[in-house]
N, C-alpha and C. Protein backbone atom coordinates (compact mmCIF):
# COMPACT_ATOMS: atom_id res chain seq x y z
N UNK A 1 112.06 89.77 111.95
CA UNK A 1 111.52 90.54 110.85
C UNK A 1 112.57 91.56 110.42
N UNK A 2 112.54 91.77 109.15
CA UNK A 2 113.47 93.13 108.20
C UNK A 2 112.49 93.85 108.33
N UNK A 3 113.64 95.14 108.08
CA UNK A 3 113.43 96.21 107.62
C UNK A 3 112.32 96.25 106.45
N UNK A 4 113.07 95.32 105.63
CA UNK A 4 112.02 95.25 104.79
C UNK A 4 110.33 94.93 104.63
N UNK A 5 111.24 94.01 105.68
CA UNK A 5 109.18 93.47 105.42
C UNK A 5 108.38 94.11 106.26
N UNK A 6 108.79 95.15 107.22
CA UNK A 6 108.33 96.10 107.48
C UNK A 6 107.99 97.27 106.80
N UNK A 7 108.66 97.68 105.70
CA UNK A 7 108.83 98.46 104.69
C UNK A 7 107.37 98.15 103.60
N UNK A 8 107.38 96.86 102.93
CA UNK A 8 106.31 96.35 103.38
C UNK A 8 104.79 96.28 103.74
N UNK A 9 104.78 95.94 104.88
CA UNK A 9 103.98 96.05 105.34
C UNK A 9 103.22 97.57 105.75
N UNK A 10 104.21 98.46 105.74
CA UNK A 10 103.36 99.86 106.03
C UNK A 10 102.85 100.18 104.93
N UNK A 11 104.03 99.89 103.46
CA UNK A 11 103.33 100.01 101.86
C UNK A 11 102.58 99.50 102.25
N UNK A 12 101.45 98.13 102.16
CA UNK A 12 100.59 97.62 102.09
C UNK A 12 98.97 98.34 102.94
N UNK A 13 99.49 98.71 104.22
CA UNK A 13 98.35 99.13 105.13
C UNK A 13 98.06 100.60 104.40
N UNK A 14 98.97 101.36 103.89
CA UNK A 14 98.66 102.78 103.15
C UNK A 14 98.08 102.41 102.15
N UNK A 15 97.91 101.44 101.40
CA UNK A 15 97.20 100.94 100.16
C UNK A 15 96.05 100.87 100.33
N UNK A 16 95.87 100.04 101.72
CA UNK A 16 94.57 99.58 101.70
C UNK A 16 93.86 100.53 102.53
N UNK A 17 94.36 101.52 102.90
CA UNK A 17 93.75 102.83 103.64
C UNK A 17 92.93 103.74 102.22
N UNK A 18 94.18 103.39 101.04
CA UNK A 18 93.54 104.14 100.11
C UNK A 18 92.61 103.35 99.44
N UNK A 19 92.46 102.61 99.50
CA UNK A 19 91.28 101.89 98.20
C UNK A 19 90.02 101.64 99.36
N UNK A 20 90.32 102.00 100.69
CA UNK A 20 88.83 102.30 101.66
C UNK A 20 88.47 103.91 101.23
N UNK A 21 89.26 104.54 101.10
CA UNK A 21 89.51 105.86 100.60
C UNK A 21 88.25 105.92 99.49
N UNK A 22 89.43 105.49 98.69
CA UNK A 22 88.81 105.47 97.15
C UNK A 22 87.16 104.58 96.86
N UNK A 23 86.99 103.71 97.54
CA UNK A 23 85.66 103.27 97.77
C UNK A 23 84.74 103.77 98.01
N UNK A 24 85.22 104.67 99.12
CA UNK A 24 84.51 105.67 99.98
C UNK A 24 84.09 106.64 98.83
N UNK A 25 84.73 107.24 97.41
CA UNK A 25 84.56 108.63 96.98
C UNK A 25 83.04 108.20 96.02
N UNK A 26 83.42 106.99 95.99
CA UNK A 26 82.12 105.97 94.45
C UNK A 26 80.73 106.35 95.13
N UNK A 27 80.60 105.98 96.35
CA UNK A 27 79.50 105.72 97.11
C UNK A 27 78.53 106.92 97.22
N UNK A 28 77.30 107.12 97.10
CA UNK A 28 76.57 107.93 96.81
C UNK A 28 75.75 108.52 98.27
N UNK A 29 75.94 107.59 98.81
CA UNK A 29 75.12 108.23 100.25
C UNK A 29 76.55 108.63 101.22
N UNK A 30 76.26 108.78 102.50
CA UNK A 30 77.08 109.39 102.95
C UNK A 30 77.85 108.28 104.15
N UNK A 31 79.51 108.84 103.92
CA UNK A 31 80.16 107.91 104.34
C UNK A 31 81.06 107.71 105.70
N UNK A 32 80.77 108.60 106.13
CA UNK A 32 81.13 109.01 107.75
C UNK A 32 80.99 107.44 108.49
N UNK A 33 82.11 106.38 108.25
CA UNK A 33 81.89 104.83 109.02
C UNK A 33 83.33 104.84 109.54
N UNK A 34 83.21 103.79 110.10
CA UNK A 34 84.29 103.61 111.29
C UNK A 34 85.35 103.40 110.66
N UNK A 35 85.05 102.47 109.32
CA UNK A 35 85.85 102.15 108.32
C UNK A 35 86.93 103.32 107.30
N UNK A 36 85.81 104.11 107.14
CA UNK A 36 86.74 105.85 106.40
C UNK A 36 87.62 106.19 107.68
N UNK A 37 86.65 106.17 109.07
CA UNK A 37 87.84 106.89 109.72
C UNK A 37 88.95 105.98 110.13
N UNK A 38 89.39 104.63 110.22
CA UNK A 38 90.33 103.49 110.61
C UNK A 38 91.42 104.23 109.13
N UNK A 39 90.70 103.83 108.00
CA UNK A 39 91.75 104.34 107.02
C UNK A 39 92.65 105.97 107.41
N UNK A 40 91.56 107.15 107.61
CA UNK A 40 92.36 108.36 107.57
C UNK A 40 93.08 108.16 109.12
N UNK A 41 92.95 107.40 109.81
CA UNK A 41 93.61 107.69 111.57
C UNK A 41 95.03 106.48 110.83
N UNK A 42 95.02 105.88 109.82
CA UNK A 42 96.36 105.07 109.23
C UNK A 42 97.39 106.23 108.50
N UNK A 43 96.46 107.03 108.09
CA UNK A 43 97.27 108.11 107.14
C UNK A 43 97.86 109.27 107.97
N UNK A 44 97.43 109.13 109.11
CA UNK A 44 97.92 110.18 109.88
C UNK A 44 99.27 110.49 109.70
N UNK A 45 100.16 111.96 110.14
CA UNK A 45 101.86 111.55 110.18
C UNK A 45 102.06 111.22 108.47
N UNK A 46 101.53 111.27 107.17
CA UNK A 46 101.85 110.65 106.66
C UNK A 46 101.21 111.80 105.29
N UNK A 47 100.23 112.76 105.59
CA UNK A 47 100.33 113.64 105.23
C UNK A 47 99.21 115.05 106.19
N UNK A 48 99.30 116.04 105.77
CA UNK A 48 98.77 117.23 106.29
C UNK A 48 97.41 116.28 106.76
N UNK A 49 96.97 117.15 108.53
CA UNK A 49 95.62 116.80 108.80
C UNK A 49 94.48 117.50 108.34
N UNK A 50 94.76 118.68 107.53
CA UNK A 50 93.56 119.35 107.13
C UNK A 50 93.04 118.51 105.58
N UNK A 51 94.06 117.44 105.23
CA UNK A 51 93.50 117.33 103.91
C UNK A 51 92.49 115.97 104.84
N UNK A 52 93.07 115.40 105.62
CA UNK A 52 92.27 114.29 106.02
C UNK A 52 90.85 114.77 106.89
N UNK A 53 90.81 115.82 107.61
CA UNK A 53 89.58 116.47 107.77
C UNK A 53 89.12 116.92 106.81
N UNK A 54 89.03 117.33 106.10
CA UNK A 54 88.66 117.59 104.61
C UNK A 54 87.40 116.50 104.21
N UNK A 55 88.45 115.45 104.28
CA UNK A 55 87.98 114.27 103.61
C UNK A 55 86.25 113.58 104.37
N UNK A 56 86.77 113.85 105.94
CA UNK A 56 85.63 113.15 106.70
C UNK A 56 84.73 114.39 107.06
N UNK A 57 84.90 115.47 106.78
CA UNK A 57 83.90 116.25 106.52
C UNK A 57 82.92 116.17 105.66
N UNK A 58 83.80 115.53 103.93
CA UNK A 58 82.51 116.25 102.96
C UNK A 58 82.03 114.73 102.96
N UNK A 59 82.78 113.48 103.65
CA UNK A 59 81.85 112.26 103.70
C UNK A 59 80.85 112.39 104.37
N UNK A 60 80.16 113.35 105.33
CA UNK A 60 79.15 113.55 106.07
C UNK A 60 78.39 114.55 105.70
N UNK A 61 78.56 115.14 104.77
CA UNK A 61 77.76 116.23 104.06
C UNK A 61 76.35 115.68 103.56
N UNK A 62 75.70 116.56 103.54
CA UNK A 62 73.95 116.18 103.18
C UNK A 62 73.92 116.63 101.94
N UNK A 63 74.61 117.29 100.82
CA UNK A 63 74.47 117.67 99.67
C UNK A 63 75.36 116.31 98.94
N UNK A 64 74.66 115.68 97.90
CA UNK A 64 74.88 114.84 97.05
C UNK A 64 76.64 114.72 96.38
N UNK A 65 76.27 116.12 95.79
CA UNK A 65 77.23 116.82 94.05
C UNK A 65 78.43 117.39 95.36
N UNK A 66 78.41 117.96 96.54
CA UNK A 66 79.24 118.64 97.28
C UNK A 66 80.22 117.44 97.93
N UNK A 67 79.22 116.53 98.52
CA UNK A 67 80.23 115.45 98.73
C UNK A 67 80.69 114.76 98.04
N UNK A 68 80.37 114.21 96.87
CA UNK A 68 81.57 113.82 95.89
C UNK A 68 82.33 114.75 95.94
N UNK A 69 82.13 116.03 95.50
CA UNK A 69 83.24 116.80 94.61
C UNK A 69 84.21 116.98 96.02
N UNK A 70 83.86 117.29 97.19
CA UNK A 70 84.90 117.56 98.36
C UNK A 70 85.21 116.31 98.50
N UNK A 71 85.10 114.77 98.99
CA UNK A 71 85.55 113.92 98.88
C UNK A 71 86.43 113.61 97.90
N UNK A 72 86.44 113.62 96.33
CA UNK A 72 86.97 113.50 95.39
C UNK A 72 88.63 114.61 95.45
N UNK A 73 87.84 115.85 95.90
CA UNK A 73 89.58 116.64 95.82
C UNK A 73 90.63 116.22 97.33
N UNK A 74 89.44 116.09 98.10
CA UNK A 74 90.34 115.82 99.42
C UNK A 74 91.37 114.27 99.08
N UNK A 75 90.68 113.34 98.49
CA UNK A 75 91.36 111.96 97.98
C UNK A 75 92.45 112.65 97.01
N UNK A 76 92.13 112.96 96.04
CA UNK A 76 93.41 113.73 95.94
C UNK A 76 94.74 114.28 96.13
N UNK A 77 94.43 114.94 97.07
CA UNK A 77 95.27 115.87 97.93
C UNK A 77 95.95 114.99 98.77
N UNK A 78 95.19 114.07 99.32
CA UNK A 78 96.26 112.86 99.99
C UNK A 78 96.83 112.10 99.28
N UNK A 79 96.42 111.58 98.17
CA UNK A 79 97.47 110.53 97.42
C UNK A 79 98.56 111.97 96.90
N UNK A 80 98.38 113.21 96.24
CA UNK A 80 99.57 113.45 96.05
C UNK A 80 100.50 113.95 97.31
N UNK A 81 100.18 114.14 98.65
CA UNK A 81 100.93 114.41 99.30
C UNK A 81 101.81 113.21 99.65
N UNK A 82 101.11 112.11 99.68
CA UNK A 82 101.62 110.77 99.99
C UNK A 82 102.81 110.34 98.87
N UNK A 83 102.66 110.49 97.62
CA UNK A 83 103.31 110.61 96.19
C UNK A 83 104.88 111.55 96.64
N UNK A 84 104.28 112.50 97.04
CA UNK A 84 105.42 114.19 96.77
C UNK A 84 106.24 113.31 98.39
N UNK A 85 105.72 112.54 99.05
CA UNK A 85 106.96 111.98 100.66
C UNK A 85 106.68 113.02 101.45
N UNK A 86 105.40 114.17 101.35
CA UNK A 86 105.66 114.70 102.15
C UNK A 86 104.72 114.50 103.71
N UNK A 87 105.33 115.01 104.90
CA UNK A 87 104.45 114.83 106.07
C UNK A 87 103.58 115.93 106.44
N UNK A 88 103.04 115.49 107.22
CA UNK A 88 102.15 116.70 108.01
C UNK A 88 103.19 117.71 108.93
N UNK A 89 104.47 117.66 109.08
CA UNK A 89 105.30 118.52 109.34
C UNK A 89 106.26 119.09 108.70
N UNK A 90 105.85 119.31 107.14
CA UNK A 90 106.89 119.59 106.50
C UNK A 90 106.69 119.34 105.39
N UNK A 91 108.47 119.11 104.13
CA UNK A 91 108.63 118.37 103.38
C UNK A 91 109.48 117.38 104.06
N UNK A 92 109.88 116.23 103.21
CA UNK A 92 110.82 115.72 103.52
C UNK A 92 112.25 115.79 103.71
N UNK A 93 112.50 117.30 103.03
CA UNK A 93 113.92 117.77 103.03
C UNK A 93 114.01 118.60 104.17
N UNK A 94 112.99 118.98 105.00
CA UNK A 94 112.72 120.15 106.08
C UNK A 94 113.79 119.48 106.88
């Protein structure tokens, strides 16, 4: 195997971490499954852990309008950290 197709393949598993993500924000009841957390334990290292606690917090919330809207900014906050290269230790230039 390359570099590449390793390269790859991690693109691919971060994709599909996000569109469990992004699935997760549509859904109206509450989403605290093994499945949200397999995706955010992929994203780990890959950006800040408070945005990914964030995320599996307001999926377990009992308020309707609160968990979208905290789900919705926390999804967010990870695709642009993921976007900006940066990690949960830093930037990338650190």
């Amino acid at each position: 195997m390359t570099s590449t197709d390793a390269d790859a393949r991690t693109s691919g598993t971060i994709d599909r971490a996000l569109n469990v993500l992004r699935e997760a924000t549509a859904a109206r009841a509450k989403v605290q499954t093994r499945g949200v957390a397999l995706a955010l334990w992929v994203l780990r290292g890959r950006c800040p852990d408070e945005w990914l606690l964030s995320f599996w917090e307001a999926a377990g919330s009992d308020h309707e309008i609160g968990r979208s809207q905290g789900m919705h900014a926390a999804y967010n906050g990870i695709v642009r950290q993921l976007r900006s290269g940066r990690t949960r230790m830093g930037t990338a230039s650190d």
